[in-house]
N, C-alpha and C. Protein backbone atom coordinates (compact mmCIF):
# COMPACT_ATOMS: atom_id res chain seq x y z
N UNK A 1 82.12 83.61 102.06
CA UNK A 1 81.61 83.91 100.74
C UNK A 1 82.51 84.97 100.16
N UNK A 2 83.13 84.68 99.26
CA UNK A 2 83.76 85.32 98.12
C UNK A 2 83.40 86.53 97.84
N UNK A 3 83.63 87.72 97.26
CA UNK A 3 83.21 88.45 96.43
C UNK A 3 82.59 87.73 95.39
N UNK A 4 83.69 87.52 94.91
CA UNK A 4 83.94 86.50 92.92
C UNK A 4 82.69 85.63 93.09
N UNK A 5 82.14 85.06 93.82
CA UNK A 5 80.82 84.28 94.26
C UNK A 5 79.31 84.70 93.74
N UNK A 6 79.40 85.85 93.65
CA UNK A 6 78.34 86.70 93.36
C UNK A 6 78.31 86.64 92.10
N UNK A 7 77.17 86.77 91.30
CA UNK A 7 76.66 86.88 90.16
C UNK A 7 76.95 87.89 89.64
N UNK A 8 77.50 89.01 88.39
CA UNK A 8 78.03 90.06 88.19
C UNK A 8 76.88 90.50 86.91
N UNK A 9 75.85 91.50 87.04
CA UNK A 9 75.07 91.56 85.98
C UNK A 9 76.17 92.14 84.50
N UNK A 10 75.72 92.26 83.47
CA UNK A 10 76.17 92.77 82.57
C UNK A 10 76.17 94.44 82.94
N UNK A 11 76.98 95.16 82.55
CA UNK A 11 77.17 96.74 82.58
C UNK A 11 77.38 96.92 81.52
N UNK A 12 76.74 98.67 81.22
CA UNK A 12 77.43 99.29 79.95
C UNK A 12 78.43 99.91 80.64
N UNK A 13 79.08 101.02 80.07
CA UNK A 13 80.45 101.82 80.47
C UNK A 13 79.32 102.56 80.81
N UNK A 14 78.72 102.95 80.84
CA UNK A 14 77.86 104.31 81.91
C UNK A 14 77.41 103.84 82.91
N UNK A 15 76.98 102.64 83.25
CA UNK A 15 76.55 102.44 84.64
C UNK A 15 77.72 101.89 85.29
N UNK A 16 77.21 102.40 87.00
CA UNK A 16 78.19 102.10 87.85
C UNK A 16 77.96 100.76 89.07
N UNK A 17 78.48 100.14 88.89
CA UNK A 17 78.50 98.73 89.58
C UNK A 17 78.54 99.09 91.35
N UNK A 18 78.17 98.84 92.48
CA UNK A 18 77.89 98.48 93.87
C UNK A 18 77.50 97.45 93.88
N UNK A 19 77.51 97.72 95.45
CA UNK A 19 77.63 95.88 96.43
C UNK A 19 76.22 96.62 97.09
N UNK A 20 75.56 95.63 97.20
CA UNK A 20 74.20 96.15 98.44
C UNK A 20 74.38 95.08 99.68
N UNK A 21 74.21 96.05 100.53
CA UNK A 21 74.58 94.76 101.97
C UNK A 21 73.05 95.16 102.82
N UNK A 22 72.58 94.82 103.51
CA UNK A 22 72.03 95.06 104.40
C UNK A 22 72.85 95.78 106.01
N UNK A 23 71.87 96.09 106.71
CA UNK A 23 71.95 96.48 108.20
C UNK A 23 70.96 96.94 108.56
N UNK A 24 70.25 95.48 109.50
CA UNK A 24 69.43 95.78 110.33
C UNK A 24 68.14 95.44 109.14
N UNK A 25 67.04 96.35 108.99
CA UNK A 25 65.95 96.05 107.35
C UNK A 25 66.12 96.86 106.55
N UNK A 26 67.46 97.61 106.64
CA UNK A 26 67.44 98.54 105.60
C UNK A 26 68.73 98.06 104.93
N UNK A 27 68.61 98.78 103.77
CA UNK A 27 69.81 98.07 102.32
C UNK A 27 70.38 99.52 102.47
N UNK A 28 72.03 99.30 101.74
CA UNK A 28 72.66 100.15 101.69
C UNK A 28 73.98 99.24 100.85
N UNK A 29 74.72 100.62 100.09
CA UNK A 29 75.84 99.85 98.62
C UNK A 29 76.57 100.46 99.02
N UNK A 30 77.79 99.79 98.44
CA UNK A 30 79.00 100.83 98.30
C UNK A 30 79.44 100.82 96.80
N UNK A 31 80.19 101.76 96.38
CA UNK A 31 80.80 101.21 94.62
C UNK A 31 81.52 100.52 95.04
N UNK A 32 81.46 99.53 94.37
CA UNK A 32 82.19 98.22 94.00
C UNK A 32 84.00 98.43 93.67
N UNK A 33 84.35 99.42 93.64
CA UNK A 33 85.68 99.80 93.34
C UNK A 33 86.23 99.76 94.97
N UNK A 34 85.51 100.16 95.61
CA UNK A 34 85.95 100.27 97.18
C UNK A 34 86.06 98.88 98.08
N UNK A 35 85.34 97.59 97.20
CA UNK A 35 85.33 96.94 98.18
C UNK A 35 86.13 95.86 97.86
N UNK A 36 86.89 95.12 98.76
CA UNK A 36 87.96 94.35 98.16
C UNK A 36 87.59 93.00 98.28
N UNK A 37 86.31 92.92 99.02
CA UNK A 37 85.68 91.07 99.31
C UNK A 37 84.56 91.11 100.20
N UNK A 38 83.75 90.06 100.54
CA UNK A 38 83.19 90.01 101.53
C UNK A 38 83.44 88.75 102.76
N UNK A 39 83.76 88.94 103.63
CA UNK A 39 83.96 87.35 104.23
C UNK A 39 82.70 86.90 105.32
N UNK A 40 82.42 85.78 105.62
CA UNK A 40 81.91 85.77 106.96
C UNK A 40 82.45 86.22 108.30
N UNK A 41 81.44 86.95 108.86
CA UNK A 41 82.09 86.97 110.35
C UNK A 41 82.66 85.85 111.10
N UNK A 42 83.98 86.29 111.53
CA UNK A 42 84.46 85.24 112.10
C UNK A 42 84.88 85.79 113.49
N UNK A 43 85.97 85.18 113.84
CA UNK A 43 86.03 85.54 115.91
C UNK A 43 86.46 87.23 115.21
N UNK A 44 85.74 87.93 116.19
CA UNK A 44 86.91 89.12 116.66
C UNK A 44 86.66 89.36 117.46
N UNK A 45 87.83 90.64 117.90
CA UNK A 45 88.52 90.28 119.15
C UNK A 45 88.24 91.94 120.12
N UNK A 46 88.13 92.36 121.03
CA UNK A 46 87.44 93.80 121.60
C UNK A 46 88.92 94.37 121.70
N UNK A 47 88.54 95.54 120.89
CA UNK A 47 90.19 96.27 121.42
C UNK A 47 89.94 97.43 122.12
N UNK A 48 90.71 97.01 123.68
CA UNK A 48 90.65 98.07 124.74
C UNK A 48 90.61 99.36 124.04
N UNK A 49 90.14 100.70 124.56
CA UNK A 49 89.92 101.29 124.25
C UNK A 49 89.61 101.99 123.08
N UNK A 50 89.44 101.15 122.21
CA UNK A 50 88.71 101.38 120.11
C UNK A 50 86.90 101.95 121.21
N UNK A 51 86.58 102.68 120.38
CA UNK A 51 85.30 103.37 120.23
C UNK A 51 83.91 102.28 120.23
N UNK A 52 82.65 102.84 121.06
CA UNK A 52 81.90 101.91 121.03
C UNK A 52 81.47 101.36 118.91
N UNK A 53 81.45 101.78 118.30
CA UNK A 53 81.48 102.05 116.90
C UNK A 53 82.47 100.41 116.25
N UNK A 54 83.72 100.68 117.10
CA UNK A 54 84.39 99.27 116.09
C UNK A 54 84.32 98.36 117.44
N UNK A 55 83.65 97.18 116.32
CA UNK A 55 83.59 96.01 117.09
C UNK A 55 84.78 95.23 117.74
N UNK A 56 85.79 95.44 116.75
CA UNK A 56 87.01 94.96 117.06
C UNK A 56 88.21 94.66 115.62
N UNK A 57 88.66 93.63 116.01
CA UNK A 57 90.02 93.65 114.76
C UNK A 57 89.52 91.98 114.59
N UNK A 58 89.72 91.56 113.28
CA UNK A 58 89.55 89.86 113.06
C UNK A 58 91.13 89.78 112.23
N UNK A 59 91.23 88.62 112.23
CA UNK A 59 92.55 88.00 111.46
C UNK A 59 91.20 87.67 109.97
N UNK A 60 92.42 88.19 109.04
CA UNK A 60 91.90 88.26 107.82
C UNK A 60 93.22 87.92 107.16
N UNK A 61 93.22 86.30 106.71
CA UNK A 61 94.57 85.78 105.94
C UNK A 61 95.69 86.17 106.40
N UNK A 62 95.98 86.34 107.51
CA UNK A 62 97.51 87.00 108.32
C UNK A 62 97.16 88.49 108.61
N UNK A 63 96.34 89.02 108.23
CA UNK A 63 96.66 90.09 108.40
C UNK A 63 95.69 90.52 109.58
N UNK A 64 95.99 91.72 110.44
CA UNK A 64 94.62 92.39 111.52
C UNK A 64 93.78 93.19 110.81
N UNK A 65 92.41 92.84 110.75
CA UNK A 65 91.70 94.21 109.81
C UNK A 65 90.94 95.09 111.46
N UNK A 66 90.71 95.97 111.29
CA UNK A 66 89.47 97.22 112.25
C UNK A 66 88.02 96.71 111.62
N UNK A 67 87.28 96.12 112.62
CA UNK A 67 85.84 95.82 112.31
C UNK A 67 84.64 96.90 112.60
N UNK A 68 84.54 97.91 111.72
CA UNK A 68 83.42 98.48 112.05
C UNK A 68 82.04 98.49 112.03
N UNK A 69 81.17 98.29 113.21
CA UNK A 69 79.71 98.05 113.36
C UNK A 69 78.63 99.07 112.43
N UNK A 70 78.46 98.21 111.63
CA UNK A 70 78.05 99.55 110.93
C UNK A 70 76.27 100.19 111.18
N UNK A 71 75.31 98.73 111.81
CA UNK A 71 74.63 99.60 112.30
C UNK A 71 74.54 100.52 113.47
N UNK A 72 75.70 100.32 113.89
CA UNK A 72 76.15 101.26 115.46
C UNK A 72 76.48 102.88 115.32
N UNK A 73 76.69 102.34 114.34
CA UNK A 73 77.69 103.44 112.82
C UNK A 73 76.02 104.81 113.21
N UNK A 74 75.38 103.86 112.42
CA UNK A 74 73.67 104.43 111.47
C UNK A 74 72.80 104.44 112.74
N UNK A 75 73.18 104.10 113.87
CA UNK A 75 71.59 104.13 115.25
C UNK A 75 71.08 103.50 114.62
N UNK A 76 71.54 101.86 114.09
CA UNK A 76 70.55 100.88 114.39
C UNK A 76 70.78 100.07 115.56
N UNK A 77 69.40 99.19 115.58
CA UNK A 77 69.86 98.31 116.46
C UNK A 77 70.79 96.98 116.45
N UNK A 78 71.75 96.77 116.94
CA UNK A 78 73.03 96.25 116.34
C UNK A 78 72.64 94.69 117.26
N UNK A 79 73.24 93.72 116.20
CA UNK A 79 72.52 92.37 116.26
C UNK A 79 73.53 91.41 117.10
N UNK A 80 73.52 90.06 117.89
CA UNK A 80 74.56 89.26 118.34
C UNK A 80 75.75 89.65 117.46
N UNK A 81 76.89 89.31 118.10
CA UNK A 81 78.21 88.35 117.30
C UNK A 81 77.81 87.26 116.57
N UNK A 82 79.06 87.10 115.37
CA UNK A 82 78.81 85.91 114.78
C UNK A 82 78.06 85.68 113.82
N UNK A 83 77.10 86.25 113.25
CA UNK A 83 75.65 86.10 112.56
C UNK A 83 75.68 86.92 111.20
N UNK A 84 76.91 87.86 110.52
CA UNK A 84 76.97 88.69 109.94
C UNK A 84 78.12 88.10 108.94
N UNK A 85 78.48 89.26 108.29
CA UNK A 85 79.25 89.49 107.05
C UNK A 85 80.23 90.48 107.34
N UNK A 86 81.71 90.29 106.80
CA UNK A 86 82.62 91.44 106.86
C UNK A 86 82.63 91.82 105.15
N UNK A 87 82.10 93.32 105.28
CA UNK A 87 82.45 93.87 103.72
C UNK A 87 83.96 94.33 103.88
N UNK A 88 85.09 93.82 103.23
CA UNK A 88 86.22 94.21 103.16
C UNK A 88 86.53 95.63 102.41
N UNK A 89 86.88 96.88 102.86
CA UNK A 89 86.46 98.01 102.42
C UNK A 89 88.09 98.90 101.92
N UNK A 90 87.96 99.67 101.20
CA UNK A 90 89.33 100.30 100.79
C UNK A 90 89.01 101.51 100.38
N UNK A 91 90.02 102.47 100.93
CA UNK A 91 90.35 103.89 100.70
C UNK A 91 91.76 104.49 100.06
N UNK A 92 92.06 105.11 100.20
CA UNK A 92 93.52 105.78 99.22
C UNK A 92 94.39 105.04 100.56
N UNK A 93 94.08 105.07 101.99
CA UNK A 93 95.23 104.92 102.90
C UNK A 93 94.60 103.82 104.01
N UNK A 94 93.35 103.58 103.91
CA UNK A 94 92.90 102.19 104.80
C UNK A 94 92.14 101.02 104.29
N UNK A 95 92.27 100.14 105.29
CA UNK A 95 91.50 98.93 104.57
C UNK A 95 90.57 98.69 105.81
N UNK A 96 89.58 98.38 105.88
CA UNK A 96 88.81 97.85 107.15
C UNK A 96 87.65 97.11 106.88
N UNK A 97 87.60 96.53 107.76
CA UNK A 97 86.05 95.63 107.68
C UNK A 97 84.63 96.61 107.92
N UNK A 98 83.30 96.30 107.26
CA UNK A 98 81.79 96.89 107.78
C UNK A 98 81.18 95.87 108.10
N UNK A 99 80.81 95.42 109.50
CA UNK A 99 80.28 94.03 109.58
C UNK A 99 78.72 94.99 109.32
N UNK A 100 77.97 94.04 108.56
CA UNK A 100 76.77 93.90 107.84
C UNK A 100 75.94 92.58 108.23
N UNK A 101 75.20 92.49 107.79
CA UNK A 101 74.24 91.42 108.14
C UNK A 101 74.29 90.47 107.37
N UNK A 102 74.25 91.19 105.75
CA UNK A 102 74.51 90.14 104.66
C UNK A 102 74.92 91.06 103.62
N UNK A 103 75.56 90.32 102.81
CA UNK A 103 75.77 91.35 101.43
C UNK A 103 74.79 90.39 100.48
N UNK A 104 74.15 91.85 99.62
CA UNK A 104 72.77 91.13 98.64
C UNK A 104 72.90 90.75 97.39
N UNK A 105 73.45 92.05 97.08
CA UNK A 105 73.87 91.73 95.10
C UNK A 105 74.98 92.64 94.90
N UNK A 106 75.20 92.45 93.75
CA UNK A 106 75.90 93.62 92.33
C UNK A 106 74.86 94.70 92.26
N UNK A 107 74.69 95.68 92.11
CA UNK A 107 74.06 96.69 91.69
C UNK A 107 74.54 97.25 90.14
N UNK A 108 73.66 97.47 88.78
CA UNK A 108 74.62 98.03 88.40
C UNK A 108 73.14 99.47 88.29
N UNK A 109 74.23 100.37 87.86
CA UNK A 109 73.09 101.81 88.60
C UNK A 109 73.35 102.72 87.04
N UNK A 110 72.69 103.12 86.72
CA UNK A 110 72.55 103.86 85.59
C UNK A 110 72.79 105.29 86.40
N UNK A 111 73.89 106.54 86.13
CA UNK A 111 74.27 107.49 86.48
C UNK A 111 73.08 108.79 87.13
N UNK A 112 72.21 108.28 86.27
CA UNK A 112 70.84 109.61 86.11
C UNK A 112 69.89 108.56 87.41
N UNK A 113 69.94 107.44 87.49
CA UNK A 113 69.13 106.87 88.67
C UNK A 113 69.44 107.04 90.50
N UNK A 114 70.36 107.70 90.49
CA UNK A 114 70.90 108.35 92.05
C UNK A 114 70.18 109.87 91.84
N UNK A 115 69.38 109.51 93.46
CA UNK A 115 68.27 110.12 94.02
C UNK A 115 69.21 110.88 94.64
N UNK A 116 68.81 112.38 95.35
CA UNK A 116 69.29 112.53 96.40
C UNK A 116 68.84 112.02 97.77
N UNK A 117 69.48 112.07 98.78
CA UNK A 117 68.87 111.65 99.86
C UNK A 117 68.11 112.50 100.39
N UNK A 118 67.05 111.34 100.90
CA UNK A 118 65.81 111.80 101.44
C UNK A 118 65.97 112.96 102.65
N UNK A 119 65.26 113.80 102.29
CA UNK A 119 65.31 114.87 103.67
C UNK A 119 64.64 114.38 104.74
N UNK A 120 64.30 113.40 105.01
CA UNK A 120 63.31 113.28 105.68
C UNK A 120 64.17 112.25 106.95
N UNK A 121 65.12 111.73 106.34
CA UNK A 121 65.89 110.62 107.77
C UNK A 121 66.68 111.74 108.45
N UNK A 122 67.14 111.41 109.97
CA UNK A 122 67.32 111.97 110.71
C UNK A 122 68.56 111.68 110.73
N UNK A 123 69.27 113.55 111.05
CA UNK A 123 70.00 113.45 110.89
C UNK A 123 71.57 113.41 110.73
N UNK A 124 71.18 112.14 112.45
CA UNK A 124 73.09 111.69 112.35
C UNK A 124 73.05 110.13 111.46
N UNK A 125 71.74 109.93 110.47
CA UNK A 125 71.82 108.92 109.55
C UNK A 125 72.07 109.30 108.21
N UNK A 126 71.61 110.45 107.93
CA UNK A 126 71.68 111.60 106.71
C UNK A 126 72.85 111.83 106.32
N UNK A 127 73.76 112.13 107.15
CA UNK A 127 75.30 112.53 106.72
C UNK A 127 76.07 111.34 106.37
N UNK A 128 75.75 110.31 106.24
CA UNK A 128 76.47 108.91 106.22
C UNK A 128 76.29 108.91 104.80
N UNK A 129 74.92 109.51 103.50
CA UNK A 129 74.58 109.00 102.04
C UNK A 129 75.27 109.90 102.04
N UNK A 130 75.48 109.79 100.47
CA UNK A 130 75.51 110.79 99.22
C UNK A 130 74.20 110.91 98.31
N UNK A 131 73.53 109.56 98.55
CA UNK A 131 72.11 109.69 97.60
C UNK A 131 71.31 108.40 97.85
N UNK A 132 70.69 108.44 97.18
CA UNK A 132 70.00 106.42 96.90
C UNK A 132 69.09 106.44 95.64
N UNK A 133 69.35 104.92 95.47
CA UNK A 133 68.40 104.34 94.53
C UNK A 133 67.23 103.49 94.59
N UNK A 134 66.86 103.42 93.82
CA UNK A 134 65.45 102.13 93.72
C UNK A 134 66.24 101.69 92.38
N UNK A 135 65.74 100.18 93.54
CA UNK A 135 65.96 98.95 92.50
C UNK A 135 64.82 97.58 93.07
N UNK A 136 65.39 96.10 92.57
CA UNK A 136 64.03 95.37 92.74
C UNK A 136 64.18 95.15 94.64
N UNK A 137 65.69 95.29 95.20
CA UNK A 137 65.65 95.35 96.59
C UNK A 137 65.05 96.51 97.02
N UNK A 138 64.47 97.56 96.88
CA UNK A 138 64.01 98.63 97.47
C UNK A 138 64.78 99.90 97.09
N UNK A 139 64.24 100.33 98.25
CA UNK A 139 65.62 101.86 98.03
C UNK A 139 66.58 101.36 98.90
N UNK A 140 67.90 101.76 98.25
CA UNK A 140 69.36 101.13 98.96
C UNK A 140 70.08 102.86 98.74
N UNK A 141 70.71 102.78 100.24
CA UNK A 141 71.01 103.87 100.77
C UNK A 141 72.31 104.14 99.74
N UNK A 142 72.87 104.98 99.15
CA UNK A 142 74.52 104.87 98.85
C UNK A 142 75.56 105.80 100.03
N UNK A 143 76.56 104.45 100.61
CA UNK A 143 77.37 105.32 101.40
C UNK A 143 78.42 106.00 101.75
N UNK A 144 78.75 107.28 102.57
CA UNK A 144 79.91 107.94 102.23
C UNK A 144 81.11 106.98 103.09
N UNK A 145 81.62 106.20 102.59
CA UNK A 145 82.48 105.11 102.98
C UNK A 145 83.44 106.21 104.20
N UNK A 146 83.75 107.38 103.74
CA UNK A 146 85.39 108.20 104.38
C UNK A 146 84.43 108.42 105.60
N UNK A 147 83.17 109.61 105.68
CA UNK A 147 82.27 109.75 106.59
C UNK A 147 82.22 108.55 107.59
N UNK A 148 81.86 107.32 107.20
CA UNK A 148 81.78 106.00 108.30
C UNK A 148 82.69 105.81 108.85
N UNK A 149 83.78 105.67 108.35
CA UNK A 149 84.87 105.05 108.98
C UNK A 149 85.60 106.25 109.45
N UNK A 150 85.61 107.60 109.46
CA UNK A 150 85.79 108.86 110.25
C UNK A 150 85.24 108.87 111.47
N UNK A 151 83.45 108.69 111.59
CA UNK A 151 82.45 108.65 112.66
C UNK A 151 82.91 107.13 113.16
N UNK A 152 83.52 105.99 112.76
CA UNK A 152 83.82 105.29 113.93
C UNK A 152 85.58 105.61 114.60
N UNK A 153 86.11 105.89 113.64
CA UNK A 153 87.69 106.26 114.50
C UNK A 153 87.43 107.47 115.88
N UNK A 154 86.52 108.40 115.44
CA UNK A 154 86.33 109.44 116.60
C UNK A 154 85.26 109.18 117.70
N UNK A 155 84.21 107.98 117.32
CA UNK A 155 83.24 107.63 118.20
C UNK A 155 82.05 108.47 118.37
């Protein structure tokens, strides 16, 4: 499944567009500027000594991407191989996969509608938001993309 596949609601210039994926029963986005696709999980492969955190590396159109588990990431309980989604993810200097369960929608988020995060989750799950919203999926976590993929390079 495509990115481009997805339905794209209308935006004004003030709201900000995310992806909502699941992991595990809880929802969680990224901005949509960060993410470069979503694919199905396909084979990957265990790389000796990578951190319990990345699942492994998949071939993505020629290229090797780093697959990071992302409810392994959050202390969830992390599901078979095979059964998931790679969110294709981008930073100033990496690209990597978040295998997810599913990716849900477009989000588009009106600026003043980011909550802070709840004090109340525990917290080596807490440091992963920056905030969340309510929408018609629930509350969807928003995440610190650099934080995740930091906490899986160090394990």
């Amino acid at each position: 499944m495509a990115l481009e596949s997805h339905s794209q609601p209308a935006v004004s210039s003030a709201e900000l567009r995310y992806l909502a994926f699941s992991a595990g029963s809880e929802r969680y986005a990224l901005p949509l500027d960060r993410v470069a696709g979503v694919q199905p999980e396909g084979p990957i492969t265990r790389v000796p000594g990578a951190t319990a955190l990345v699942r492994g590396v998949m071939n993505l159109r020629g290229r090797l991407l780093a697959v990071v588990d992302l409810a392994a990431v959050l202390g969830l309980p992390v599901r078979p191989p095979g059964q998931g989604h790679v969110v294709v993810v981008r930073t100033a200097d990496l690209e990597a996969g978040l295998l997810v369960d599913h990716a849900d929608e477009i989000l588009a988020v009106e600026p003043g509608a980011i909550e802070p995060r709840l004090s109340t989750l525990p917290g080596e799950r807490a440091e992963f938001l920056d905030g969340q919203v309510r929408c018609s999926l629930g509350l969807v976590g928003l995440l610190r993309l650099e934080r995740v993929l930091e906490a899986a390079q160090h394990g």
